[in-house]
Protein backbone atom coordinates (compact mmCIF):
# COMPACT_ATOMS: atom_id res chain seq x y z
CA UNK A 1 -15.02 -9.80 -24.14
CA UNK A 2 -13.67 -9.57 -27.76
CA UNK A 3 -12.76 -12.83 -29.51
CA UNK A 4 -9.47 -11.88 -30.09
CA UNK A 5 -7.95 -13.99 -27.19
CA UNK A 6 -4.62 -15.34 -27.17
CA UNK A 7 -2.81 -17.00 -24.41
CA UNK A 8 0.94 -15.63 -22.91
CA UNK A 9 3.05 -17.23 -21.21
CA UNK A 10 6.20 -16.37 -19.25
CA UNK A 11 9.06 -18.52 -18.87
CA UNK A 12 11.37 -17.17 -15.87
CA UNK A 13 14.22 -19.24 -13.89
CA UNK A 14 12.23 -18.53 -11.12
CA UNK A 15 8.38 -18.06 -11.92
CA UNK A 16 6.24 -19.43 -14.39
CA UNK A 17 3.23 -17.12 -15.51
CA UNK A 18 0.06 -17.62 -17.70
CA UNK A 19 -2.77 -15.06 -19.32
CA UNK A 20 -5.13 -15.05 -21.02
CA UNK A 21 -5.24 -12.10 -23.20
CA UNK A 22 -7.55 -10.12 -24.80
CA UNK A 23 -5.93 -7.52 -27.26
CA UNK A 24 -3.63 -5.87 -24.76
CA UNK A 25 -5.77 -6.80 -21.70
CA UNK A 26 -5.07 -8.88 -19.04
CA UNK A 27 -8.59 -11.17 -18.45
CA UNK A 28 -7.36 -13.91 -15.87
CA UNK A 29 -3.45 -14.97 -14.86
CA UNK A 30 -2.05 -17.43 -13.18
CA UNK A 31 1.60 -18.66 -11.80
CA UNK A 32 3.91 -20.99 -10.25
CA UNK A 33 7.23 -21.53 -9.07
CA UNK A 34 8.98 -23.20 -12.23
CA UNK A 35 9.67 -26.70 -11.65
CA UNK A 36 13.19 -26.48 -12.77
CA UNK A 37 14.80 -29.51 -11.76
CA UNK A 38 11.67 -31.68 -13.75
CA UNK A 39 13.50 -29.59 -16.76
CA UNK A 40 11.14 -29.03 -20.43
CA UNK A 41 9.34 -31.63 -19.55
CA UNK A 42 8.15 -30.95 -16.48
CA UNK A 43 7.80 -27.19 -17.16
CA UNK A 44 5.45 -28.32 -19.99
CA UNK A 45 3.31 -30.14 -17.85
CA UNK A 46 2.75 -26.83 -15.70
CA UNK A 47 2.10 -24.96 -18.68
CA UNK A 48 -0.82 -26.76 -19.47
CA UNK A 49 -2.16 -27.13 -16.03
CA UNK A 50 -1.98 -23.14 -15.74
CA UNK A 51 -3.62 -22.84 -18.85
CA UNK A 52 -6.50 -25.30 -17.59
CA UNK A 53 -6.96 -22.89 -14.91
CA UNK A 54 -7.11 -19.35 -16.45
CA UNK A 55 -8.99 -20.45 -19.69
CA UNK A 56 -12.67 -22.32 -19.88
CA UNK A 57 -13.05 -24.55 -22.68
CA UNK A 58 -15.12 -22.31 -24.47
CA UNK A 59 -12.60 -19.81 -24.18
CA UNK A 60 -9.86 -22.21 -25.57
CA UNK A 61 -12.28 -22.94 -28.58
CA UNK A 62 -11.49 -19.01 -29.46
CA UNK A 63 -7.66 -18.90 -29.02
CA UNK A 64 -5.90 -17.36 -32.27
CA UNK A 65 -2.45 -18.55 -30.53
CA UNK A 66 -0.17 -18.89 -27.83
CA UNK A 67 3.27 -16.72 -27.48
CA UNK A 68 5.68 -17.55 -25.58
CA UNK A 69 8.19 -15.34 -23.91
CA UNK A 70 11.71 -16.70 -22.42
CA UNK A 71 15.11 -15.36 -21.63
CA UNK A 72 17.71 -16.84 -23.82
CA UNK A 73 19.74 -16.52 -26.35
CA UNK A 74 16.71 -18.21 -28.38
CA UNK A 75 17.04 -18.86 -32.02
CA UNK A 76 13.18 -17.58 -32.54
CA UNK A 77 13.45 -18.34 -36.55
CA UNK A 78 13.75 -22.26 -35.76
CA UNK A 79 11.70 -21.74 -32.15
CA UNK A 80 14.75 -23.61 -30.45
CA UNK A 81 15.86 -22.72 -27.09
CA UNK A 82 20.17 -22.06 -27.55
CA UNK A 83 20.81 -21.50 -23.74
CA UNK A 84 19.06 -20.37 -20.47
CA UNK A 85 21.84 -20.00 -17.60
CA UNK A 86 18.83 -20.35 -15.14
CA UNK A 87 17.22 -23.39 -16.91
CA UNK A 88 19.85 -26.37 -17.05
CA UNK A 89 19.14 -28.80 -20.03
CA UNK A 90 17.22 -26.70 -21.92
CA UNK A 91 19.96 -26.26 -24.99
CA UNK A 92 18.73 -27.13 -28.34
CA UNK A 93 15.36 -27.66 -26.68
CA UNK A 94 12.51 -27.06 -29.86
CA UNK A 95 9.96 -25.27 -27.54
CA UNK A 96 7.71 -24.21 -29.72
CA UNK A 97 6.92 -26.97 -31.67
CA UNK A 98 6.58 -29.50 -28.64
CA UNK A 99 4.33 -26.91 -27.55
CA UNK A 100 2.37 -26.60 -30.33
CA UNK A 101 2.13 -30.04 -30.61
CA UNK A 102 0.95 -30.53 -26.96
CA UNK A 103 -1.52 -27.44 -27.10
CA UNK A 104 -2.63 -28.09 -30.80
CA UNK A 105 -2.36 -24.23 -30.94
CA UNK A 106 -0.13 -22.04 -33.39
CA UNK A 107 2.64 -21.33 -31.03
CA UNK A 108 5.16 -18.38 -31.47
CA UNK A 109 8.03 -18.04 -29.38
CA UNK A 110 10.23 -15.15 -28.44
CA UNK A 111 12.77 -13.28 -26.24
CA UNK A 112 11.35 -12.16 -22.89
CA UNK A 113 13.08 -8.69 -23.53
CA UNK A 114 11.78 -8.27 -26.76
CA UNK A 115 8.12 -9.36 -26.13
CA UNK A 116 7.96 -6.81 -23.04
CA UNK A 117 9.03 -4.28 -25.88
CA UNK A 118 6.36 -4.98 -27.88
CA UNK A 119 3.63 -4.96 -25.18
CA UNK A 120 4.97 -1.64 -24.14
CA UNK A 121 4.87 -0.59 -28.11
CA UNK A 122 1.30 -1.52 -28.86
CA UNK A 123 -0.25 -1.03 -24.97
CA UNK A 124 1.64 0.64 -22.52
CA UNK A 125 4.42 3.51 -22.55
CA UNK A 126 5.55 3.54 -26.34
CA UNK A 127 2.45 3.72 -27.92
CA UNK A 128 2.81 5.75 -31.08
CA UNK A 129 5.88 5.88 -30.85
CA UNK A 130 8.33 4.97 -34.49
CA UNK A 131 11.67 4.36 -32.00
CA UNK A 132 11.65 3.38 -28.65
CA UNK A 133 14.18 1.00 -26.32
CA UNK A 134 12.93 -0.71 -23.83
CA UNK A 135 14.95 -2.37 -21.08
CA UNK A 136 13.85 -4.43 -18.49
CA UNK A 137 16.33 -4.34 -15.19
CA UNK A 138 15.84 -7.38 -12.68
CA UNK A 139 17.92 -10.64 -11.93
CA UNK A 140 19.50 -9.71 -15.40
CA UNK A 141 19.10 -7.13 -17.98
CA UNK A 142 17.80 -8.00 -21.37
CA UNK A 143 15.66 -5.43 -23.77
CA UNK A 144 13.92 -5.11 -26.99
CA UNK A 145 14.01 -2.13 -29.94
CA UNK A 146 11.81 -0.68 -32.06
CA UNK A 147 13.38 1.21 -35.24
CA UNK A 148 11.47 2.64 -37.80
CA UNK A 149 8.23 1.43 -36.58
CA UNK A 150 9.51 -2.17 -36.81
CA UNK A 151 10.65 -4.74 -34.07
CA UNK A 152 14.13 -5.34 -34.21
CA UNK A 153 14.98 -9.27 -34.55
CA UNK A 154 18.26 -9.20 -35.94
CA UNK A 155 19.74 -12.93 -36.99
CA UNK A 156 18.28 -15.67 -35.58
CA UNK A 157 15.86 -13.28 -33.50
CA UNK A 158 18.60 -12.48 -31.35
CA UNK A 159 19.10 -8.53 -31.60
CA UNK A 160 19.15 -6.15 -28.43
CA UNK A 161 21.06 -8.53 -25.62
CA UNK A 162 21.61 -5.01 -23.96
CA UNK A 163 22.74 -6.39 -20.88
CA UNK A 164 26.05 -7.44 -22.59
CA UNK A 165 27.78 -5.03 -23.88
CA UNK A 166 30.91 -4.19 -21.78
CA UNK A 167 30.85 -0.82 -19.58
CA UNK A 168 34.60 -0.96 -18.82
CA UNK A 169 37.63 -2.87 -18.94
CA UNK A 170 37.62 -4.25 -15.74
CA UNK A 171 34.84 -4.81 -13.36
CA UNK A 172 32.38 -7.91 -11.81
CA UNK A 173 32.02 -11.07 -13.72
CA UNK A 174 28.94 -11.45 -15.47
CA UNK A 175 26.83 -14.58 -15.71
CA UNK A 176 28.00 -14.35 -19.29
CA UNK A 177 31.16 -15.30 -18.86
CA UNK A 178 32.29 -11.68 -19.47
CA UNK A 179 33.60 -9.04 -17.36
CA UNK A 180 32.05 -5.91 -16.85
CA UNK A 181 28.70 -6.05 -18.44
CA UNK A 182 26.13 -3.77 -18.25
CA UNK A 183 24.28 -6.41 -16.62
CA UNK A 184 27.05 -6.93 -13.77
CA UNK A 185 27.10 -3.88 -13.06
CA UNK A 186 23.25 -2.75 -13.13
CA UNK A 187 21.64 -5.55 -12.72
CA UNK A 188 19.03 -6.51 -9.79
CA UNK A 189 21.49 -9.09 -8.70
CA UNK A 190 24.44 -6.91 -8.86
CA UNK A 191 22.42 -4.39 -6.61
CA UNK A 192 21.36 -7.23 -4.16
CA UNK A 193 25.21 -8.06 -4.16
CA UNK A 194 26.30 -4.63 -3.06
CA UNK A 195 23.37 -4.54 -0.87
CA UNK A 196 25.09 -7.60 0.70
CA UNK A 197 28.40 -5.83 0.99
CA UNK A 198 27.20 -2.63 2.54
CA UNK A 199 25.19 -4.99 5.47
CA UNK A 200 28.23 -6.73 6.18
CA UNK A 201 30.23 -3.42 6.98
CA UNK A 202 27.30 -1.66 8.83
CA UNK A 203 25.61 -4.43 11.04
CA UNK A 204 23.83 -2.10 12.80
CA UNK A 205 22.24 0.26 10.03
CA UNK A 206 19.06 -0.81 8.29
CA UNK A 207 20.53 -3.49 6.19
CA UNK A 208 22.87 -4.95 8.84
CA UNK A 209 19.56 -5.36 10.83
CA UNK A 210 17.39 -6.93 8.47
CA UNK A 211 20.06 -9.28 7.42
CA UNK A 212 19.87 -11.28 10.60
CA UNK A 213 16.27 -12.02 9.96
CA UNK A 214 16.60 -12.94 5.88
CA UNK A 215 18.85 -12.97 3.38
CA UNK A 216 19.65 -9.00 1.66
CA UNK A 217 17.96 -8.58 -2.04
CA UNK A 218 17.48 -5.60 -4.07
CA UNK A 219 13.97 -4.69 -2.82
CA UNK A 220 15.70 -4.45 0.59
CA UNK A 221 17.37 -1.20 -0.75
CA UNK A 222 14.43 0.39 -1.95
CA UNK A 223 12.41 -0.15 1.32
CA UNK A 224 15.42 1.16 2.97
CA UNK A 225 15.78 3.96 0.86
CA UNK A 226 12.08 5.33 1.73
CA UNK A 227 13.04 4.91 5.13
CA UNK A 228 15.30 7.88 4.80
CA UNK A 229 18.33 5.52 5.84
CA UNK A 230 21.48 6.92 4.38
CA UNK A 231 22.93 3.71 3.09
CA UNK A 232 20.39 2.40 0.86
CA UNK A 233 19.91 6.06 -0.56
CA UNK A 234 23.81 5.58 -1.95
CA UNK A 235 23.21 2.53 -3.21
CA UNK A 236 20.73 3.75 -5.26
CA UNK A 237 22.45 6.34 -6.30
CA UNK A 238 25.31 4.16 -7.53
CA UNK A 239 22.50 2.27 -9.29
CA UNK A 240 20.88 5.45 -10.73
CA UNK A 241 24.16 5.88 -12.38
CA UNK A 242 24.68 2.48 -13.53
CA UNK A 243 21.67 3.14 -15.16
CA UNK A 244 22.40 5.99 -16.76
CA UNK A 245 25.74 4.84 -18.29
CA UNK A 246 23.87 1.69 -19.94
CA UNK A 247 21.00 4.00 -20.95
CA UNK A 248 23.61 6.22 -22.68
CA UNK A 249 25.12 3.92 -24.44
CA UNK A 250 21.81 2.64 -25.80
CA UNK A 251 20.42 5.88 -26.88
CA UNK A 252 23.50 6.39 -28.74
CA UNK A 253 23.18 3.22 -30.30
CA UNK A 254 19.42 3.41 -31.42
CA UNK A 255 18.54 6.77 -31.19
CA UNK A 256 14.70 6.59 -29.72
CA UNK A 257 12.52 8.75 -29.05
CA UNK A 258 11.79 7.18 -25.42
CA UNK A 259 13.67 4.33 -23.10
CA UNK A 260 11.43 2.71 -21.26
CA UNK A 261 12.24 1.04 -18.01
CA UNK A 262 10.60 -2.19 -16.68
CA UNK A 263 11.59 -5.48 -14.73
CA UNK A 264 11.93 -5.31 -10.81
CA UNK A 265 14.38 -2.61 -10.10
CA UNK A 266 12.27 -0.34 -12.06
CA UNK A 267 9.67 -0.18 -8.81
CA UNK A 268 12.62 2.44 -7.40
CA UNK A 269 11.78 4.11 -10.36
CA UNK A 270 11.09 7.45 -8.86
CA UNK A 271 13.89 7.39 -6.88
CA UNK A 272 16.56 6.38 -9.62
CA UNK A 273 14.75 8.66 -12.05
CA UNK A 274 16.73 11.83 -11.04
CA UNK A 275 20.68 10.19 -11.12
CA UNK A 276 19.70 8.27 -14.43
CA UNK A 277 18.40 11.66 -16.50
CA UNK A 278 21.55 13.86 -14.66
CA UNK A 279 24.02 11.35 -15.89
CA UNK A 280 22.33 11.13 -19.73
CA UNK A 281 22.59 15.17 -19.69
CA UNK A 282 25.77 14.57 -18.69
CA UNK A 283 26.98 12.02 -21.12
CA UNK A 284 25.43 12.26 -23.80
CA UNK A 285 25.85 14.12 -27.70
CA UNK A 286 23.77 17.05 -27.50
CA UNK A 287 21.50 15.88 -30.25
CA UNK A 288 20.24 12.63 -27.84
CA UNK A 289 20.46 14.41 -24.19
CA UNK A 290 16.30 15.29 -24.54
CA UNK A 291 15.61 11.53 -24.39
CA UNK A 292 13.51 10.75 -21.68
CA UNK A 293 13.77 7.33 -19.81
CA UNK A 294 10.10 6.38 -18.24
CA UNK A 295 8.77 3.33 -16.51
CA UNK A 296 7.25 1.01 -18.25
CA UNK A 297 3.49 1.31 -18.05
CA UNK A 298 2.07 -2.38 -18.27
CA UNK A 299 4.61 -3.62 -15.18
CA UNK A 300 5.24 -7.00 -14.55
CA UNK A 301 2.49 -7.83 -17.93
CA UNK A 302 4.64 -6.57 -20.38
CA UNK A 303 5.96 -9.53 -21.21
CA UNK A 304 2.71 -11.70 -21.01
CA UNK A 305 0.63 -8.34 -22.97
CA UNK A 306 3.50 -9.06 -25.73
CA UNK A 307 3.96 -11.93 -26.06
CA UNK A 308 0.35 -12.86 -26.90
CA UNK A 309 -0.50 -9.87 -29.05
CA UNK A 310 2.67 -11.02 -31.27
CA UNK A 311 1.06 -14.87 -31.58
CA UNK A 312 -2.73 -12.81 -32.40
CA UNK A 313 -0.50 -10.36 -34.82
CA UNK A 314 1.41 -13.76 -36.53
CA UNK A 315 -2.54 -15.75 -36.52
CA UNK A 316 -3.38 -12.81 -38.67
CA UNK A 317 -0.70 -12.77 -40.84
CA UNK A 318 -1.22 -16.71 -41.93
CA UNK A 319 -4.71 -16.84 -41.76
C-alpha cells in the first residue's frame, strides 16, 4: 500500500458511503442508510463512525485529506451546502469546515456529478482524454466536464447541472421546480414512474405481476427486459432515447471526445446503448455524430475514486 491515502465519502439522500483510497484504488468501504431525519448533525456522527471502521489508526496517521462528494447545488468555493431536495435542513449548512473541524483533516468538498467526472478522468473510462462529459443517470441526473484538460467549476463550483436544462416546452415536472427537464424525463425516477404506469395497464404482464409483491422501480425494467418481456423492452427504448436527446444536447454543448455514462440506470447499459448512439447519428451536426457514449468504468466508485483523489490532488497543491 502506497502512502498516498485519502478518505471519500459519499453523501446520497439515500446511502451514505466511505473509502479509503489509495490513488484511484478502492482499499476498504463501508455504508449506511443516511440518517436523514437526525439532519448534518446526525449524518456527521455516521461519517465518523464509518470512517472508524474502514481506516486503522495507523492508517489515519497517513491521510493527505478527505473529499467529500454531495448532490447540490453546493457553493464548493465557500464549502457551504445551498440546497439538497433529498436532505431537508441542510441550506447554508458549512460542511466542510465542520468537517474539518471534527476530523482535524484538510477537507475538500464537491458536487457528486463532478467528482464521479474526475474519478472517471484520472481512473476509469476518460483517461487521457483532454474533453470528456460524464453523466451519471439514477434518482436524478447530475454530471461533470472536462474542457481542455481542466475540470469545469464554473461560479461558485456550480457548472454542468445537466439534468436541468429543458428538453421541451411541455412535459413532467421536475424536482426542480421546472417542467420538462432532462432529468424528468430521463431520469431513474422518471423510468420507475413509467414503469409504474405501464404495470397499472397490464396487470398481468411481467410488471403487473411483480407489482403485487413490491413496489415497481427502474431495475424492475431492466430485469424485465432480459426476460424477453415486450413491455419493459419499450420502456427502455423510450429511455434509450431520452438518453440520446440529453446526450445530444450535451455534446453539442461541450464538444468531447467521449460521454461517459454512470449512476444506476447505466447497469442497462448494453441494452440502451443501441437507441442512445441511433438517436445521436440521428440528431446530431455531422462534425459531433462520431462521439461515442460508454459506461463508466469505475461504477458505483466513481464518485468515492474522485472525490478523494481531488482532496490528495488539493494536499499537494498547499503543501
Amino acid at each position: 500500500m502506497s502512502q498516498k491515502l485519502a478518505i471519500g465519502i459519499d453523501l446520497g439522500g439515500t446511502q451514505l458511503r466511505v473509502a479509503l483510497v489509495d490513488g484511484g484504488a478502492v482499499v476498504r468501504r463501508a455504508a449506511a442508510r443516511t440518517d436523514v431525519e437526525g439532519g448534518p448533525g446526525g449524518v456527521l456522527h455516521q461519517v465518523e463512525k464509518l470512517i472508524t471502521e474502514i481506516c486503522a489508526e495507523e492508517e489515519r496517521k497517513t491521510l493527505l485529506g478527505v473529499g467529500i462528494s454531495c448532490p447540490g447545488p453546493l457553493d464548493t468555493e465557500t464549502g457551504t451546502v445551498l440546497h439538497i431536495p433529498t436532505l431537508p435542513r441542510w441550506e447554508g449548512f458549512p460542511l466542510r469546515q465542520t468537517l474539518a473541524d471534527k476530523l482535524r483533516l484538510p477537507v475538500l468538498l464537491e458536487n457528486d456529478g463532478i467528482a464521479a467526472a474526475f474519478g472517471e478522468w484520472r481512473f476509469g473510462a476518460g483517461r487521457g482524454l483532454q474533453h470528456l462529459v460524464y453523466v451519471t443517470v439514477s434518482t436524478g441526473i447530475g454530471g461533470g466536464v472536462i474542457v481542455d484538460g481542466r475540470l469545469l467549476h464554473g461560479r461558485r463550483g456550480m457548472a454542468a447541472h445537466v439534468g436541468h436544462f429543458r428538453m421541451a416546452q411541455d412535459g413532467p415536472t421536475c424536482t426542480c421546480g421546472a417542467t420538462a427537464c432532462f432529468e424528468a424525463f430521463a431520469s431513474g425516477t422518471a423510468l420507475g414512474r413509467r414503469a409504474r404506469e405501464a404495470a397499472e395497464r397490464s396487470p398481468s404482464e411481467f410488471l403487473g405481476r411483480l407489482a403485487a409483491e413490491t413496489p415497481i422501480e427502474a431495475r424492475h425494467v431492466e430485469e424485465g427486459a432480459r426476460t424477453g418481456d415486450a413491455a419493459c423492452l419499450a420502456l427502455l427504448h423510450e429511455e434509450g432515447v431520452f438518453l440520446g436527446q440529453g446526450f445530444t444536447g450535451l455534446i453539442h454543448l461541450y464538444s468531447p471526445e467521449r460521454l461517459i455514462m454512470g449512476g444506476g440506470v447505466s447497469q442497462a447499459f448494453d441494452l440502451l446503448e443501441p437507441e442512445i448512439h441511433s438517436v445521436i447519428q440521428r440528431d446530431a451536426i455531422h462534425p459531433f455524430k462520431d462521439v461515442r457514449v460508454v459506461r463508466a468504468a469505475l461504477g458505483d466508485n466513481s464518485g468515492l475514486i474522485g472525490a478523494a483523489a481531488l482532496a490528495m490532488e488539493h494536499a499537494g497543491r498547499t503543501s
